[in-house]
N, C-alpha and C. Protein backbone atom coordinates (compact mmCIF):
# COMPACT_ATOMS: atom_id res chain seq x y z
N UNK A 1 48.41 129.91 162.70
CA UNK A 1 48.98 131.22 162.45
C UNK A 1 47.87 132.26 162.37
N UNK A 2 48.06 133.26 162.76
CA UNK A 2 47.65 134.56 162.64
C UNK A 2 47.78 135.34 161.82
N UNK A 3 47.33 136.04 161.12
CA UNK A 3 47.97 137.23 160.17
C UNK A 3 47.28 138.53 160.49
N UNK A 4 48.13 139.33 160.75
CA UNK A 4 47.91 141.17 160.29
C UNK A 4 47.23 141.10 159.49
N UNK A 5 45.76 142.17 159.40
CA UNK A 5 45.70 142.52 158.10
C UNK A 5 45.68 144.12 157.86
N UNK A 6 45.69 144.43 158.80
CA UNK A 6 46.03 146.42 158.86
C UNK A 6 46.35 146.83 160.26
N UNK A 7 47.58 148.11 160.21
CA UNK A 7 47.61 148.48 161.46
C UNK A 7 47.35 149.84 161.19
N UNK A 8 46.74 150.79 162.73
CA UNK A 8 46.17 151.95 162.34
C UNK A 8 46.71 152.83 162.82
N UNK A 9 47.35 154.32 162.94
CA UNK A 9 47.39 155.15 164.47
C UNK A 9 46.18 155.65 164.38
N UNK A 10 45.74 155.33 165.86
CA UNK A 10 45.04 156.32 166.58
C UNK A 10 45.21 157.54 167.44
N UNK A 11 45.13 158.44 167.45
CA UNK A 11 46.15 159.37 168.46
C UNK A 11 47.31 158.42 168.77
N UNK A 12 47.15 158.24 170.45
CA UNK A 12 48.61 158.03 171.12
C UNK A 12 48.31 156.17 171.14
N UNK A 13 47.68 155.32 170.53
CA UNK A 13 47.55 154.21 170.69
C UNK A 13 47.25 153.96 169.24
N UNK A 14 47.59 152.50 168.91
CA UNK A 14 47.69 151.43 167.28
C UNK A 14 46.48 150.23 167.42
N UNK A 15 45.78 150.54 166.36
CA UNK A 15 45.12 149.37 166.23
C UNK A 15 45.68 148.58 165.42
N UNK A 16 45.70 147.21 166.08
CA UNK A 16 46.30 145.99 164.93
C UNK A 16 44.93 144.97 164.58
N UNK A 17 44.23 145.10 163.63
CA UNK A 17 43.58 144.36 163.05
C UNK A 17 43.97 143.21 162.11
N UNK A 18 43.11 141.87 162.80
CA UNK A 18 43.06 140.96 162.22
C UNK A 18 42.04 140.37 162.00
N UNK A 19 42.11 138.59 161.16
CA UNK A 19 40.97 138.43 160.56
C UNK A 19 39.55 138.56 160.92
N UNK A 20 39.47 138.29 162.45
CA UNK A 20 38.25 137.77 163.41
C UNK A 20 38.61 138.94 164.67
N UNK A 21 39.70 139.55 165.05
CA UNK A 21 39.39 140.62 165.62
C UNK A 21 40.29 141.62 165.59
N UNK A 22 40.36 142.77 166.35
CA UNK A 22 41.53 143.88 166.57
C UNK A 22 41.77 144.10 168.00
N UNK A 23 43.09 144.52 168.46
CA UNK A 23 43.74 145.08 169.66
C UNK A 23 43.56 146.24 169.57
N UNK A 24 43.93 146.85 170.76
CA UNK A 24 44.46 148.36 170.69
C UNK A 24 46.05 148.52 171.41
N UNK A 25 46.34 149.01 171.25
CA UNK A 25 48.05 148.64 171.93
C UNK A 25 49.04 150.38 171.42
N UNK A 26 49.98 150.52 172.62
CA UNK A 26 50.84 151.49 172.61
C UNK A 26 51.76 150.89 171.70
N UNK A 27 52.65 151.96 171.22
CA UNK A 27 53.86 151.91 170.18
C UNK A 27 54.92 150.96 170.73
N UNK A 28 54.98 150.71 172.22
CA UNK A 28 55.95 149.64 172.45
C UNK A 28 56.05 148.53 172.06
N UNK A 29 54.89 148.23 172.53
CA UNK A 29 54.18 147.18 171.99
C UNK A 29 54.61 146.55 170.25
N UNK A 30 53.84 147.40 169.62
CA UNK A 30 54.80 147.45 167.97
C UNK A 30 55.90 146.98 168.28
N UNK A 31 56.86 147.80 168.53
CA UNK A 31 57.86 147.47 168.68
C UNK A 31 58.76 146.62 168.77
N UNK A 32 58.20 145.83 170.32
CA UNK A 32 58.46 144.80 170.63
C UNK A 32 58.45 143.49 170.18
N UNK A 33 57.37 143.55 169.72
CA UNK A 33 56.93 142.18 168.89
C UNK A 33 57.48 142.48 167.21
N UNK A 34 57.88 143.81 166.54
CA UNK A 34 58.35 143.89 165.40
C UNK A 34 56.96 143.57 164.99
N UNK A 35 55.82 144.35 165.02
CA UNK A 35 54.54 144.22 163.92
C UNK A 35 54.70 144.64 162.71
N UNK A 36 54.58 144.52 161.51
CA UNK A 36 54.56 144.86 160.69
C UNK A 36 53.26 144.58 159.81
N UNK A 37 52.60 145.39 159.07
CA UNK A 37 51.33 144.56 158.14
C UNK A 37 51.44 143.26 157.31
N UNK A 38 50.34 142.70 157.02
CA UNK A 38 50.82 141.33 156.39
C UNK A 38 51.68 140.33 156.99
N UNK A 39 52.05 140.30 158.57
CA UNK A 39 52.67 139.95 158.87
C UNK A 39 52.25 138.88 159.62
N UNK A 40 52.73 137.34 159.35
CA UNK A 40 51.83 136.37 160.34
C UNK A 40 52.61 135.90 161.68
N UNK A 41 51.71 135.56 162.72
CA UNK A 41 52.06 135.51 163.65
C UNK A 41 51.67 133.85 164.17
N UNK A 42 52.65 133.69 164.99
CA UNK A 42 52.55 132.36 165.33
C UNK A 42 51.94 131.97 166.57
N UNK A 43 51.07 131.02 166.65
CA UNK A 43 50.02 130.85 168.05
C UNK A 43 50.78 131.45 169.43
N UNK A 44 51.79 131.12 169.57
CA UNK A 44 52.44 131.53 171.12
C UNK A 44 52.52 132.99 171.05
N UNK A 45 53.13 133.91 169.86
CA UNK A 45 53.38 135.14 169.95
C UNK A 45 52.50 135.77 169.78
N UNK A 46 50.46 135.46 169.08
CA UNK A 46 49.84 136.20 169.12
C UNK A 46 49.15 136.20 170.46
N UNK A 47 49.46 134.75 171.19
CA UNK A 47 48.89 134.79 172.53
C UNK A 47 49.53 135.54 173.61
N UNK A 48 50.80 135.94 173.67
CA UNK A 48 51.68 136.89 174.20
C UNK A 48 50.96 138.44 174.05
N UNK A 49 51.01 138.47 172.88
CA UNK A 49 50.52 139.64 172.14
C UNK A 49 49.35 139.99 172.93
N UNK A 50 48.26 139.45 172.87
CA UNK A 50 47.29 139.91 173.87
C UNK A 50 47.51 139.69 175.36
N UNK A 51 48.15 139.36 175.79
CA UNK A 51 48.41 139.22 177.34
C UNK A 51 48.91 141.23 177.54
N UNK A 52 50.24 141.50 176.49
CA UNK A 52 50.54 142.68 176.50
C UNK A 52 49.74 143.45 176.38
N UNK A 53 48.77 143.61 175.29
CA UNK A 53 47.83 144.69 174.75
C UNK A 53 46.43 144.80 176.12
N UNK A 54 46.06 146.00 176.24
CA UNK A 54 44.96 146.34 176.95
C UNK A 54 43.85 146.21 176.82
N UNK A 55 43.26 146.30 175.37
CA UNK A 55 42.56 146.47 175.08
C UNK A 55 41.78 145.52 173.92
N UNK A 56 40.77 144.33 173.80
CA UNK A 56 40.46 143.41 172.94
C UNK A 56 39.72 144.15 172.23
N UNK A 57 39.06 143.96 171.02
CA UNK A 57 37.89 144.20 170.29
C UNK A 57 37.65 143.71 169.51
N UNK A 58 36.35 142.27 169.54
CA UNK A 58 36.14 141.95 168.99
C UNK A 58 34.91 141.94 167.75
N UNK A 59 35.30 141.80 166.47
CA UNK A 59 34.37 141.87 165.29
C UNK A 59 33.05 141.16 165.87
């Protein structure tokens, strides 16, 4: 499992930070997956999760 540990706005794009790294990702995105903070994620859906998101950044 994965866990959220903060999400950010940036202007027109969200950073979702977690333990070892952060995305950058549009509001659909959110959306789609229902992000919420504190929220853990399960190996298949955080690997989805980055297939969607554009942008990696790692710590």
């Amino acid at each position: 499992m994965v866990s959220i540990k903060n999400i950010e706005k940036k202007k027109n794009k969200y950073i979702i930070e977690f333990s070892d790294s952060s995305i950058e990702v549009f509001e659909e995105v959110i959306i789609k997956f229902m992000l919420l903070k504190k929220r853990d994620l399960e190996l298949d859906e955080y690997n989805e999760l980055l297939k969607y998101s554009k942008y990696v950044i790692h710590k």
